[in-house]
Protein backbone atom coordinates (compact mmCIF):
# COMPACT_ATOMS: atom_id res chain seq x y z
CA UNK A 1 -18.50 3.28 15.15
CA UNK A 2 -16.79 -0.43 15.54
CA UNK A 3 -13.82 -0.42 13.31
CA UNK A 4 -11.54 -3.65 13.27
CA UNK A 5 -7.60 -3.18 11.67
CA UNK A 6 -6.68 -6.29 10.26
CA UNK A 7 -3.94 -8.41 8.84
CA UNK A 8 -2.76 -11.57 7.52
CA UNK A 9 0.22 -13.41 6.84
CA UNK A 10 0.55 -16.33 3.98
CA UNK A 11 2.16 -18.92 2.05
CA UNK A 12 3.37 -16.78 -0.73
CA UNK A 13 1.97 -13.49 -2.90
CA UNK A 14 -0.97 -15.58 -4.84
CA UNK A 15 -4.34 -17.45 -3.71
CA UNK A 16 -4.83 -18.21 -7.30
CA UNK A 17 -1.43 -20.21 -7.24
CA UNK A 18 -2.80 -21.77 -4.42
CA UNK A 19 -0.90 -20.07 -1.43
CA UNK A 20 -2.72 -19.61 1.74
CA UNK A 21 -3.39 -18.00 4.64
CA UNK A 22 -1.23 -18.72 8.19
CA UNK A 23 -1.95 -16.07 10.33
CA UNK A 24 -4.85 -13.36 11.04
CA UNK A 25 -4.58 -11.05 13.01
CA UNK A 26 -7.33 -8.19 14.23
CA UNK A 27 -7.75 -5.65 17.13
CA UNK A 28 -10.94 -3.30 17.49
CA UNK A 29 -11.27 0.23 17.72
CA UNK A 30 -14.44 1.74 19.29
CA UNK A 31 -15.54 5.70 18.51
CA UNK A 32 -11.51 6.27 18.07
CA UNK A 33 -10.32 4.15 21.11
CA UNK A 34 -8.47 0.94 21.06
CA UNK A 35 -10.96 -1.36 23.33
CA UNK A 36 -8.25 -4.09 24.06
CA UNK A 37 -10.50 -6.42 22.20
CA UNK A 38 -8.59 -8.45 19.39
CA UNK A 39 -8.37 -11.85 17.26
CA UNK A 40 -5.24 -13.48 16.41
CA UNK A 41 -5.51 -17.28 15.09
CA UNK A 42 -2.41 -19.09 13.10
CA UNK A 43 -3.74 -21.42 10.47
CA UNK A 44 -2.20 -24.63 9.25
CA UNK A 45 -2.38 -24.60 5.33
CA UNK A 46 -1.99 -27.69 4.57
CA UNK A 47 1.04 -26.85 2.12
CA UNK A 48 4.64 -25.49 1.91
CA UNK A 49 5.86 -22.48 2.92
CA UNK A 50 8.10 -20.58 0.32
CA UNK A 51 11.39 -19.58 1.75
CA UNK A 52 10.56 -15.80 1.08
CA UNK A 53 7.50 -15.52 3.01
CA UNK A 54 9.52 -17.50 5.35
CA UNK A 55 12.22 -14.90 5.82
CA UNK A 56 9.63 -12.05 6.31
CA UNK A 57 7.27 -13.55 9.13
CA UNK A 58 9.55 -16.43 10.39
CA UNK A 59 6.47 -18.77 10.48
CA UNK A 60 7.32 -22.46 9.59
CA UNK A 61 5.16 -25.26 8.44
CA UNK A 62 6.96 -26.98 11.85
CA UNK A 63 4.74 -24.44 14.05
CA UNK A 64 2.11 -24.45 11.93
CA UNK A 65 1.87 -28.48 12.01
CA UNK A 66 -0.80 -28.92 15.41
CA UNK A 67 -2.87 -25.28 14.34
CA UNK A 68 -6.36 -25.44 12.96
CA UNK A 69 -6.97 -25.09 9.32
CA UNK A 70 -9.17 -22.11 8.28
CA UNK A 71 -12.48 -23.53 8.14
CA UNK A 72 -11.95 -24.10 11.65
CA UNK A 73 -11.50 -20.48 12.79
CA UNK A 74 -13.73 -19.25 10.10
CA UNK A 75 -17.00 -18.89 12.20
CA UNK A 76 -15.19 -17.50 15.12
CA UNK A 77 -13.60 -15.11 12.69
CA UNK A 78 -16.61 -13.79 10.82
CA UNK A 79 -18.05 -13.26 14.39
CA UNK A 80 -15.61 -11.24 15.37
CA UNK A 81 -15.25 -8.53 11.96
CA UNK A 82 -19.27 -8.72 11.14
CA UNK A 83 -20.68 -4.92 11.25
CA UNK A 84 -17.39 -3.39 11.23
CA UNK A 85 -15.64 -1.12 8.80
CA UNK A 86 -12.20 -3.34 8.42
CA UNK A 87 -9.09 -1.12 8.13
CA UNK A 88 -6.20 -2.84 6.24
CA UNK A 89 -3.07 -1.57 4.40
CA UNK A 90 -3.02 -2.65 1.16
CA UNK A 91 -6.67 -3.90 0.93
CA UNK A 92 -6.18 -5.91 -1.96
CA UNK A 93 -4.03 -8.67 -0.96
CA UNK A 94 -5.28 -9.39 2.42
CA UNK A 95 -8.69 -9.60 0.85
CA UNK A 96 -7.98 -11.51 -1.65
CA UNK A 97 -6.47 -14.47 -0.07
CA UNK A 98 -9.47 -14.19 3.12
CA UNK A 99 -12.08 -14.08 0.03
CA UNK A 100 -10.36 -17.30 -1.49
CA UNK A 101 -10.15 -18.68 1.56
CA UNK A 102 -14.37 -18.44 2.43
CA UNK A 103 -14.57 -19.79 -0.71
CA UNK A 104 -12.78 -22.84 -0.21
CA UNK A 105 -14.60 -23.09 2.86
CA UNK A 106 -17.82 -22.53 1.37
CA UNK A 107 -18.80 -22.90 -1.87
CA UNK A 108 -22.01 -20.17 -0.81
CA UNK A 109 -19.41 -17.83 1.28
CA UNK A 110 -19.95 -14.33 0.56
CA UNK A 111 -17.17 -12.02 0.17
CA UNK A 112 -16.21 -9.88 2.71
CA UNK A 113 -17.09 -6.69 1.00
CA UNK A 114 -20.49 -7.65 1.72
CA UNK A 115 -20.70 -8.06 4.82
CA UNK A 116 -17.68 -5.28 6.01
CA UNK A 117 -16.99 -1.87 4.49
CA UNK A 118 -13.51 -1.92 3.84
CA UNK A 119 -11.28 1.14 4.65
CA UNK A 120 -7.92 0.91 2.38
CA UNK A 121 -5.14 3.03 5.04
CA UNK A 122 -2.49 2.47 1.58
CA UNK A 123 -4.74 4.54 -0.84
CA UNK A 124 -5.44 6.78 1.79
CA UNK A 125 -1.44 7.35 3.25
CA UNK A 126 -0.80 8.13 -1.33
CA UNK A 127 -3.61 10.67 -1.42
CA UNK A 128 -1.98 12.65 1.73
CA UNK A 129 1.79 11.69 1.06
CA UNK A 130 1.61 12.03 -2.64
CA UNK A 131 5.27 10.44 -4.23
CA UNK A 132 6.61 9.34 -0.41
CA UNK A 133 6.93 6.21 0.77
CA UNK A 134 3.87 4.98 2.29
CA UNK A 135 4.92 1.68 3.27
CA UNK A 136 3.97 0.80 6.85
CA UNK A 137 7.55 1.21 8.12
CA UNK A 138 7.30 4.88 6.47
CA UNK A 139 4.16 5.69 8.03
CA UNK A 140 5.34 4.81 11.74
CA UNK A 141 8.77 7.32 11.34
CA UNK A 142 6.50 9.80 9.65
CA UNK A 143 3.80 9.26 12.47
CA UNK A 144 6.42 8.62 15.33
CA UNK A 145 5.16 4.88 15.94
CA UNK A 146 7.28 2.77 17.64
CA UNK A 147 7.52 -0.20 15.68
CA UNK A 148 11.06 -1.04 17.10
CA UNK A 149 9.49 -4.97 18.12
CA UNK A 150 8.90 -5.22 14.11
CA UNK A 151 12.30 -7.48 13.16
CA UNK A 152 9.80 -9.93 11.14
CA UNK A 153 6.19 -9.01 10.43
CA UNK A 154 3.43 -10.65 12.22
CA UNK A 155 -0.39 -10.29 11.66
CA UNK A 156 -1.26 -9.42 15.27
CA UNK A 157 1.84 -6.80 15.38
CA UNK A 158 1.37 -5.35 12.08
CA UNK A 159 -2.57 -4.65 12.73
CA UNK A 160 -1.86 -3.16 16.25
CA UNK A 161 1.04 -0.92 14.86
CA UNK A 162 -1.64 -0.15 11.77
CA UNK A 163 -4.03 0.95 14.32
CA UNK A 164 -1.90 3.54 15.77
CA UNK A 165 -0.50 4.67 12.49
CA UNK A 166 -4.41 5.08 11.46
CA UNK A 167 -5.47 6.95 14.78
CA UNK A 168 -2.64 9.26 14.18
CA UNK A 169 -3.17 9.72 9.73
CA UNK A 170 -7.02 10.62 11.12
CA UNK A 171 -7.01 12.80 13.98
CA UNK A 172 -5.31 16.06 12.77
CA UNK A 173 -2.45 16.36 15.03
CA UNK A 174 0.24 14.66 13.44
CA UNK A 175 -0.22 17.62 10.58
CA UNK A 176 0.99 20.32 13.32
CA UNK A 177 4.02 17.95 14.19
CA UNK A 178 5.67 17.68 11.07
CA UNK A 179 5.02 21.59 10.44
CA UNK A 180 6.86 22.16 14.10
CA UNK A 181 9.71 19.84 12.92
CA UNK A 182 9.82 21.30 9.26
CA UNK A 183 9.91 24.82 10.94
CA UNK A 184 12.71 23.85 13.05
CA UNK A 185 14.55 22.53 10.22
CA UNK A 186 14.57 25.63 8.78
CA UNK A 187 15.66 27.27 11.82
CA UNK A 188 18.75 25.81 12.04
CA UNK A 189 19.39 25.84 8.16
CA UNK A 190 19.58 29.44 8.62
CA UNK A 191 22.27 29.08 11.54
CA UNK A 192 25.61 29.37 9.06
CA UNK A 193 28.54 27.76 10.86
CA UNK A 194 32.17 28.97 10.26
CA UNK A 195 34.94 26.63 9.47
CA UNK A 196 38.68 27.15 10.49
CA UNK A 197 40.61 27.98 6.98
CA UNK A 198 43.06 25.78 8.21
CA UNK A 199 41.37 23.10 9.04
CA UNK A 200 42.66 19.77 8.25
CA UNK A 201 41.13 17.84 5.09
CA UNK A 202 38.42 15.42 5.93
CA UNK A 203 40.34 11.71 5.37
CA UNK A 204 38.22 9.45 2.45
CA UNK A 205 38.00 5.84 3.44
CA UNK A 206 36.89 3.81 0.62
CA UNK A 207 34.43 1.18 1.46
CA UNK A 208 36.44 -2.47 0.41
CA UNK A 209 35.57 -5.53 -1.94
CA UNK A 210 33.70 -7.48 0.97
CA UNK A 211 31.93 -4.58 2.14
CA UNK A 212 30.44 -3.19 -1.49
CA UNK A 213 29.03 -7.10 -1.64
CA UNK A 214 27.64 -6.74 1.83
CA UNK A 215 26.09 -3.32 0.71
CA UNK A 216 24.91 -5.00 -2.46
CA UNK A 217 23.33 -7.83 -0.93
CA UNK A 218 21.50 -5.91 1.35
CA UNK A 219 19.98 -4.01 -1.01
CA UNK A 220 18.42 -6.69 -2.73
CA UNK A 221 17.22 -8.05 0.53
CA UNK A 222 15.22 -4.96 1.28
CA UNK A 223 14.28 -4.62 -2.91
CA UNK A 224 12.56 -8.21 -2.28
CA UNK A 225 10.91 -8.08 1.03
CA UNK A 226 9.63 -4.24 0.65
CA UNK A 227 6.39 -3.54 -0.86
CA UNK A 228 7.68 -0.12 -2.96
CA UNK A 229 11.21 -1.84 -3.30
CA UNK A 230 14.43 -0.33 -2.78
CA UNK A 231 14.62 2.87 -3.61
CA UNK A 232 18.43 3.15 -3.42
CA UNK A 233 18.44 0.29 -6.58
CA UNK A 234 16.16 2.35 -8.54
CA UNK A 235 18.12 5.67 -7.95
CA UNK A 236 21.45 3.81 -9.13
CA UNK A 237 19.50 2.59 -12.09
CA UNK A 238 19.42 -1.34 -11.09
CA UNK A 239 16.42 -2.13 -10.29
């Protein structure tokens, strides 16, 4: 079975506010086995960047300025996912902005659903994580995916770390892994350490002014660039 994991980067959240797509990026898997085969194309959309999106993938409309639009790559793309079942996290977006941008290319484009099955690795991370975090991030420490290289997201990156989380969600094994470490968790829970009665009391170092605002700030940095949010805002009640 041919099986391409794909992903995009873009303008902004919205097609329908006329954002766009920058960068695809897609690598193939073969009966379970990465073949080394992939597509990665950045697109020039003709617009502005917003600052956001800018501060997640670090592409600019500087590098962007000499790269083909879409309806250039748009025949070498479709060659390259026809037949397959496309794997993408979070489904939605990426094909909404790829099905808005066949569209603009062609008025008679069909929409990728048609000619892919589409394999949604979000939906299917929530049915076996129910109420975790099933962000990409979250699924390479659950997994044990070294996405260490992941400072800003890129297409090609994020498919070819999606492809290992996938391989790893599908084949079984990861299940006895996290049983092993839960088991060993409970091991040493069990181990009861002994403290000296006369131990010294553990010193409290309040955190200062200028280091709360740092905390703060970063909070809200990770609220707006995460997918589920910060979940340390929404514990202290302000998100």
């Amino acid at each position: 079975m041919r099986q391409i994991v794909l992903d995009t980067e873009t303008t902004g959240l919205d097609p329908l506010q006329g954002h766009r797509i920058i960068e695809i990026g897609c690598v193939e898997i073969e009966n379970r086995r990465l073949t080394g085969s992939h597509f990665q194309r950045y697109i020039n959309p003709h617009r502005e960047i917003d600052v956001g999106a800018i501060e997640v993938h670090g592409i600019t409309s500087e590098f962007l300025a000499d790269k083909p639009s879409f309806k250039q790559v748009e025949a070498d793309f479709l060659e390259f996912v026809a037949d397959s079942e496309l794997i993408i996290h979070n489904a939605p977006f990426d094909l909404g902005f790829l099905n808005y941008e066949l569209k603009n290319a062609s008025a008679n484009a069909e929409d990728l659903q048609t000619i892919c099955s589409v394999l949604d690795t979000l939906v299917m991370a929530r049915e076996k994580h129910p109420g975790q975090r099933n962000s990409l991030d979250a699924l390479c420490k659950r997994y044990g995916v070294d996405n260490t290289q992941r400072e800003l997201h890129g297409a090609l990156l994020d498919a070819e770390i999606l492809a290992d989380v996938y391989l790893l969600m599908t084949s079984g094994q990861s299940s006895l892994s996290l049983r092993e470490e839960q088991t060993e968790v409970s091991r040493k829970a069990r181990k009861k350490r002994k403290l000296d009665p006369n131990r010294q009391p553990l010193p409290v170092v309040l955190a200062t002014e200028k280091e709360l605002a740092e905390h703060e700030s970063r909070l809200h940095a990770i609220d707006s660039s995460s997918e589920d949010g910060c979940l340390w805002l929404s514990l202290d009640g302000k998100a």
